[in-house]
Protein backbone atom coordinates (compact mmCIF):
# COMPACT_ATOMS: atom_id res chain seq x y z
CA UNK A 1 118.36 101.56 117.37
CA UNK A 2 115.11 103.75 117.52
CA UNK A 3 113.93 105.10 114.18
CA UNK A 4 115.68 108.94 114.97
CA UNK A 5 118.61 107.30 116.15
CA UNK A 6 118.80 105.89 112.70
CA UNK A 7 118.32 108.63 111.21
CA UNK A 8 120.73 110.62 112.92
CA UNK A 9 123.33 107.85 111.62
CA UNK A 10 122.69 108.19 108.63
CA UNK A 11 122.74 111.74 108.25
CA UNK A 12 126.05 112.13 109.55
CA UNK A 13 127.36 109.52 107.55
CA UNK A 14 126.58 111.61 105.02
CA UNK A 15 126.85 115.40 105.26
CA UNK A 16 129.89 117.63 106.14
CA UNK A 17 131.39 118.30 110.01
CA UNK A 18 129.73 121.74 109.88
CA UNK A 19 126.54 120.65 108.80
CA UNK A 20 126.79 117.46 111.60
CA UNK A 21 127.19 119.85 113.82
CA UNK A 22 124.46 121.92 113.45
CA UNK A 23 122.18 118.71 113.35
CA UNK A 24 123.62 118.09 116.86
CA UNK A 25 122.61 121.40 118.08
CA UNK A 26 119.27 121.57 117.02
CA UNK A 27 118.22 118.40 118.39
CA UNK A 28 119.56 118.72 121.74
CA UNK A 29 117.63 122.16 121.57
CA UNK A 30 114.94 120.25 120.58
CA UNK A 31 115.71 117.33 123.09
CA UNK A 32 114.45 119.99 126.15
CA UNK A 33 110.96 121.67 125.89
CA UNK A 34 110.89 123.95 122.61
CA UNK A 35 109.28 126.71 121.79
CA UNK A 36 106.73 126.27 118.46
CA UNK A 37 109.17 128.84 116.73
CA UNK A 38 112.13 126.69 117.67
CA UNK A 39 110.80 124.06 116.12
CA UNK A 40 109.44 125.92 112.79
CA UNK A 41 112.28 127.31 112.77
CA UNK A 42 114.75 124.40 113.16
CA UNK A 43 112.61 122.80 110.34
CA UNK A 44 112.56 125.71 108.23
CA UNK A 45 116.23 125.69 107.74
CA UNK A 46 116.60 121.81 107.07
CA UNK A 47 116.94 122.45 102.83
CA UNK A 48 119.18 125.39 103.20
CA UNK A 49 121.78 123.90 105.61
CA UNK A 50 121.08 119.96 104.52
CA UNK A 51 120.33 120.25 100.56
CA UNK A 52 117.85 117.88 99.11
CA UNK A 53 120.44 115.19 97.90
CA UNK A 54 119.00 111.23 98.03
CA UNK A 55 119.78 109.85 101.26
CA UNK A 56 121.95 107.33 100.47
CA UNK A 57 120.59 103.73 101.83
CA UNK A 58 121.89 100.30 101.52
CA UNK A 59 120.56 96.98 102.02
CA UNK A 60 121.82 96.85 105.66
CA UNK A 61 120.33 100.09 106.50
CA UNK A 62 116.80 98.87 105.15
CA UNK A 63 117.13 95.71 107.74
CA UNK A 64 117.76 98.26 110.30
CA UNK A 65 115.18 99.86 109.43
CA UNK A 66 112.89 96.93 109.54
CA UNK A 67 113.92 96.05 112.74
CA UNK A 68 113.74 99.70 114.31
CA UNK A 69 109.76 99.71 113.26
CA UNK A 70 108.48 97.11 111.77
CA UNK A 71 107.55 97.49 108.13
CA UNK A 72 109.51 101.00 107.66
CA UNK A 73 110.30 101.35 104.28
CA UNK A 74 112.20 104.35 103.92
CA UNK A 75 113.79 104.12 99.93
CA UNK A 76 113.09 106.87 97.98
CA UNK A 77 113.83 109.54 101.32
CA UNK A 78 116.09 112.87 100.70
CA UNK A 79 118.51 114.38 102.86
CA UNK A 80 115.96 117.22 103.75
CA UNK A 81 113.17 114.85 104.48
CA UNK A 82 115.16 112.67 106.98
CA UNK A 83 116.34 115.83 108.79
CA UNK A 84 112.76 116.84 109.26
CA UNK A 85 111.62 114.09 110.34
CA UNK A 86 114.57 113.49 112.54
CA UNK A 87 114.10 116.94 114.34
CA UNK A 88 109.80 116.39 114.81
CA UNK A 89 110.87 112.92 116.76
CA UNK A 90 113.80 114.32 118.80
CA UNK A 91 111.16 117.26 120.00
CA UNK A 92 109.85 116.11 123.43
CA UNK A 93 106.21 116.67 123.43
CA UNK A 94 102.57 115.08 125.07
CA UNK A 95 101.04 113.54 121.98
CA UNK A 96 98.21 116.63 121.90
CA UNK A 97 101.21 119.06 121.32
CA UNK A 98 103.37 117.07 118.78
CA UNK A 99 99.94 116.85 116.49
CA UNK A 100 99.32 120.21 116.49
CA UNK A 101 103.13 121.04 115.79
CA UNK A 102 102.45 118.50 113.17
CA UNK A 103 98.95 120.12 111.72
CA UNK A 104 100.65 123.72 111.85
CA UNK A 105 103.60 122.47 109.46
CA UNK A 106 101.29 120.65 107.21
CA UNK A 107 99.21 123.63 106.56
CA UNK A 108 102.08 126.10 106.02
CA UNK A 109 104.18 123.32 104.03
CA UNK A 110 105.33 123.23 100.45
CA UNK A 111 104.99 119.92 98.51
CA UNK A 112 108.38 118.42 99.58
CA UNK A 113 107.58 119.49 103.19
CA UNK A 114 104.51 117.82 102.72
CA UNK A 115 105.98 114.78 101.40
CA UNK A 116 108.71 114.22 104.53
CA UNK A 117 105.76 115.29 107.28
CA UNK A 118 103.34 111.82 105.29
CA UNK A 119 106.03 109.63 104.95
CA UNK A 120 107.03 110.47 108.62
CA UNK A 121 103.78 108.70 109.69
CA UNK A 122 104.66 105.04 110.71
CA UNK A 123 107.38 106.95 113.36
CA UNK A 124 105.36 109.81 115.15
CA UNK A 125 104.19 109.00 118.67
CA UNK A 126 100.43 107.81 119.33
CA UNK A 127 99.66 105.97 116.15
CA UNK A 128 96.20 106.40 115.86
CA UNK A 129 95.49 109.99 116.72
CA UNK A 130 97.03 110.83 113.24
CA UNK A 131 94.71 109.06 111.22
CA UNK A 132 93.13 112.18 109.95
CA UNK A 133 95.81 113.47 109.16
CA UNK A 134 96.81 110.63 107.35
CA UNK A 135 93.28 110.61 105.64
CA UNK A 136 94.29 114.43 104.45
CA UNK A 137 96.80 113.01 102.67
CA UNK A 138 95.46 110.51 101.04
CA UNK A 139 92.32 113.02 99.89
CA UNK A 140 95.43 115.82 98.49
CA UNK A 141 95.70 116.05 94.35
CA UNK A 142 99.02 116.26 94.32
CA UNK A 143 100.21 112.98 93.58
CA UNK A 144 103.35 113.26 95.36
CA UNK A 145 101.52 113.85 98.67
CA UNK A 146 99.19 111.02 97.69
CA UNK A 147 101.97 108.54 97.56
CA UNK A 148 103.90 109.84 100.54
CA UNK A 149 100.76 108.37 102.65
CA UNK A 150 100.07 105.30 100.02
CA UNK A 151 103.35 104.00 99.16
CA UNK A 152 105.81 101.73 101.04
CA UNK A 153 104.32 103.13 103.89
CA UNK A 154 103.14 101.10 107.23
CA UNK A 155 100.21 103.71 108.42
CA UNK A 156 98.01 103.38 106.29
CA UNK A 157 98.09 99.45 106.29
CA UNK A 158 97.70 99.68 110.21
CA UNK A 159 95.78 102.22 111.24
CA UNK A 160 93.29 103.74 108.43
CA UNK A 161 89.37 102.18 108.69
CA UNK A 162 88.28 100.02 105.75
CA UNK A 163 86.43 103.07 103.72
CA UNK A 164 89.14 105.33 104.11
CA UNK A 165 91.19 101.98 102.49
CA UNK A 166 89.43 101.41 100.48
CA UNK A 167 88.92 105.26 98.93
CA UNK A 168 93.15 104.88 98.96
CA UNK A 169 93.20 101.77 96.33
CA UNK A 170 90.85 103.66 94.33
CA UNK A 171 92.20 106.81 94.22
CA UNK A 172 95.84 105.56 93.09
CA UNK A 173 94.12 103.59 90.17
CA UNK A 174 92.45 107.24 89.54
CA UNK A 175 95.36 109.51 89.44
CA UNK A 176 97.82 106.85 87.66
CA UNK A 177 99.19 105.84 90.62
CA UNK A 178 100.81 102.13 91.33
CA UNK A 179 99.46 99.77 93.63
CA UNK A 180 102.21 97.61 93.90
CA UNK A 181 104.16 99.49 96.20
CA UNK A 182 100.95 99.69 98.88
CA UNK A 183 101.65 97.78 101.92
CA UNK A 184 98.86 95.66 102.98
CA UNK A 185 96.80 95.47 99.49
CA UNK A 186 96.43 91.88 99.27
CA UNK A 187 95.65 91.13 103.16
CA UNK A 188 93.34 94.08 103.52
CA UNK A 189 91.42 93.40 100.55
CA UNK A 190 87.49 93.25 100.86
CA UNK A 191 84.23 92.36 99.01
CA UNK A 192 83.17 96.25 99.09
CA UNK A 193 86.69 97.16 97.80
CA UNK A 194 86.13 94.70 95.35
CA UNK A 195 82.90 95.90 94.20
CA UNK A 196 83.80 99.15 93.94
CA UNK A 197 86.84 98.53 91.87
CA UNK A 198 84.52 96.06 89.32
CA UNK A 199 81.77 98.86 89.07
CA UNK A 200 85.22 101.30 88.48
CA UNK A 201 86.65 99.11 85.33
CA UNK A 202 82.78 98.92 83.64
CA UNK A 203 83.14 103.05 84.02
CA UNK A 204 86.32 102.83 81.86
CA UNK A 205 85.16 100.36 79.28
CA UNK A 206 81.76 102.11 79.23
CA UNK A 207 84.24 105.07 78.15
CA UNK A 208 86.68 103.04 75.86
CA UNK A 209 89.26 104.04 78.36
CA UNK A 210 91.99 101.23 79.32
CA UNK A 211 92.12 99.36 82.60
CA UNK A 212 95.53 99.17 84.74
CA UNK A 213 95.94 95.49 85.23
CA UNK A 214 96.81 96.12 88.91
CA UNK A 215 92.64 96.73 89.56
CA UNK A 216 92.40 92.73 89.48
CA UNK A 217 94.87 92.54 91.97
CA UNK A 218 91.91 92.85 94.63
CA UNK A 219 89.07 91.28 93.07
CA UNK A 220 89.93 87.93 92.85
CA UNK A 221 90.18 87.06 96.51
CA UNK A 222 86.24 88.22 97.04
CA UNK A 223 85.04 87.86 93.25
CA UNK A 224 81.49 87.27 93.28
CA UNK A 225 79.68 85.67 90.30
CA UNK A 226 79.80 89.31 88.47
CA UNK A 227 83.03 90.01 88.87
CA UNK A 228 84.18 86.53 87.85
CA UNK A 229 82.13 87.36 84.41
CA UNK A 230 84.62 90.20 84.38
CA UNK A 231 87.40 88.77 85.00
CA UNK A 232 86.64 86.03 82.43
CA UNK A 233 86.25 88.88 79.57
CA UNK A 234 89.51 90.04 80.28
CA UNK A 235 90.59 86.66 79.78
CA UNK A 236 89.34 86.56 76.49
CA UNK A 237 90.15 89.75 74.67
CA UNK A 238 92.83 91.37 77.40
CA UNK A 239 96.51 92.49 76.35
CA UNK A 240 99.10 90.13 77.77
CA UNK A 241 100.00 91.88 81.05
CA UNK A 242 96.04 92.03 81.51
CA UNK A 243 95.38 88.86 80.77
CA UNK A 244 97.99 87.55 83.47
CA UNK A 245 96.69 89.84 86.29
CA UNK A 246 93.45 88.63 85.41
CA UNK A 247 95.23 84.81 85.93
CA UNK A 248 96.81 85.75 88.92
CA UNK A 249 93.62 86.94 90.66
CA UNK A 250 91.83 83.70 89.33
CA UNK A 251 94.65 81.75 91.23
CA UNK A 252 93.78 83.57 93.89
CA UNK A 253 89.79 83.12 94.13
CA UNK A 254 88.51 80.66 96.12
CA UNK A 255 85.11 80.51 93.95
CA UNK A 256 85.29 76.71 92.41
CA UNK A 257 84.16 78.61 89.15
CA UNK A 258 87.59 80.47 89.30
CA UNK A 259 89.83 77.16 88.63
CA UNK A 260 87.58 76.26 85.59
CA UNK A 261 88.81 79.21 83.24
CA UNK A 262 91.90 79.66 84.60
CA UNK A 263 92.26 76.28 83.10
CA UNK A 264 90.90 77.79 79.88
CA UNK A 265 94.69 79.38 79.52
CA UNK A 266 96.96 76.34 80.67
CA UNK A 267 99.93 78.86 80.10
CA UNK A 268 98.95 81.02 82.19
CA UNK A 269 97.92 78.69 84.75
CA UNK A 270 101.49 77.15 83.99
CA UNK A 271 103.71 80.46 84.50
CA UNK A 272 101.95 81.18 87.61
CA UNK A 273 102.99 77.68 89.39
CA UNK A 274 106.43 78.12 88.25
CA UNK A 275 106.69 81.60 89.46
CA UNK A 276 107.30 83.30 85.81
CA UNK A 277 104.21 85.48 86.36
CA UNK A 278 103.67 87.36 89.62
CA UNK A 279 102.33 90.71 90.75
CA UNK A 280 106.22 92.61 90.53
CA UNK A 281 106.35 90.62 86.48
CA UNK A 282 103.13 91.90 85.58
CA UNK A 283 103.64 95.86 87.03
CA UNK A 284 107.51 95.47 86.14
CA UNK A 285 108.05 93.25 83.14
CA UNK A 286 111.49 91.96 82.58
C-alpha cells in the first residue's frame, strides 16, 4: 500500500460510518483538480468532523508502514493529523502547486496544524524541494513543531545539508529536547558537529549548568585529542548515566587513546559488551 492508502485504512478502521463517509468525499473531491479553498477548506474541517483522538497503531501497522516508505515512523500521530495529511497527498497537484498549498497552510496554521503539515514530510511529493520548509521547522520555538521535523522522522535524515544537521542536534540539546528518537544521529555524525557540541558542554560547565548525557552520543565517533580530554573528565567526576554515555562514545572512537580509559572503568567497558548499557538504557533507564 502507498502511504495515503494507509492512512485511509486506518482511519476508517477507526471513526464512525458518517464520519468514513465524509473522508470518502473529500478525497475523491480532492482526487480531481481542487480549488485552493477546497483544499483549505477540506483541511479546515479535519478536527471538527475527525476529533483529535490517538490514532490507534499496532505493531503490524508500523511494518506497513515501513514498507510503504521506508523509515516512516508514524507513533505518536492523532486522528486529525492523519486526516490532514491524508487529504494534502490525495490532492493531485505539479510539485510547484502542492508546496505552495503546503507554505499557505503552514503560515495560517495553529500548533497542531503545524505539527501534522512537519511530520507529513517523509510522504509529500518531490523530496527535496521542501527542505526549507523543513529547515523552518526545525528554526520554530515551539518545541512541538521542533520535534515534528526532528523526531522519528525520515526528512531530515535524508534530505537536510550537514549545517542545517547539524544546527538540528544542537538545537534539541538547547530546548530540552531528546536525541534519541532522531533518525540518522549516529550515521550522520561529523567532526564539525562534534566540535560544536564539545565547545557547547564547556558553555554549560563554564555556567555550572548540567550536561544531557545524550551530547556524547556524537562526539566519540570524530573525538579529537580535546574532546577525548573531555570525555575523560566526565569519566572521572560524571553521574552514572553520564559516565556510561561517556563509555559508550569511547567504545565508539576509533582514536587508540579512546580504548586506554575506557579500560580505566572495566565495568563499564564490561556492561557495554554484554549489552546492559546502550544508548535506549542510558536515555531510558530500566
Amino acid at each position: 500500500m502507498k502511504p495515503a492508502e494507509l492512512l485511509h485504512t486506518w482511519l476508517h478502521r477507526q471513526l464512525s460510518a458518517p464520519t468514513r463517509q465524509w473522508i470518502d468525499s473529500q478525497c475523491g473531491l480532492l482526487a480531481g483538480n481542487p480549488r485552493d479553498r477546497e483544499l483549505y477548506l477540506s483541511i479546515s474541517l479535519v478536527s471538527r468532523k475527525l476529533g483529535k483522538e490517538d490514532l490507534r497503531l499496532d505493531d503490524g501497522d508500523l511494518a506497513q508502514a515501513h514498507e510503504a516508505r521506508e523509515s516512516w515512523d508514524p507513533r505518536g500521530w492523532s486522528i486529525d493529523q492523519a486526516g490532514r495529511i491524508l487529504f494534502l497527498l490525495s490532492a493531485k497537484a505539479a510539485s510547484e502547486k502542492f508546496r505552495a498549498w503546503l507554505d499557505q497552510l503552514c503560515q495560517t496554521a495553529d500548533v497542531g496544524e503545524l505539527v501534522a503539515f512537519y511530520r507529513g514530510l517523509p510522504l509529500y511529493p518531490d523530496q527535496p524541494s521542501h527542505r526549507l520548509r523543513a529547515a523552518e521547522g526545525v528554526r520554530s520555538n515551539m518545541k512541538a513543531v521542533f520535534e515534528a521535523v526532528a523526531h522519528r522522522n525520515p526528512y531530515p535524515r535524508e534530505q537536510l545539508p550537514e549545517g542545517a544537521w547539524n544546527q538540528m542536534v544542537l538545537k534539541a540539546l538547547f530546548v530540552g529536547s531528546a536525541l534519541n528518537p532522531i533518525q540518522g544521529l549516529d550515521e550522520r555524525s561529523n567532526p564539525t558537529l562534534m566540535r560544536m557540541l564539545c565547545d557547547y558542554a564547556h558553555e554549560r560547565w563554564a555556567a555550572t549548568r548540567p550536561v544531557s548525557p545524550e551530547l556524547w552520543r556524537c562526539v566519540g565517533r570524530h573525538a579529537d585529542a580535546a574532546a577525548l580530554a573531555d570525555l575523560q573528565r566526565v569519566l572521572e567526576t560524571g553521574t552514572t548515566p553520564e559516565r556510561q554515555a561517556v563509555a559508550l562514545a569511547l567504545s565508539d572512537c576509533p582514536h587508540p587513546e579512546a580504548r586506554k580509559l575506557l579500560a580505566r572503568a572495566p565495568d563499564l567497558e564490561r556492561a557495554i559488551a554484554s549489552g546492559k548499557v546502550t544508548w535506549n538504557r542510558v536515555v531510558q533507564p530500566s
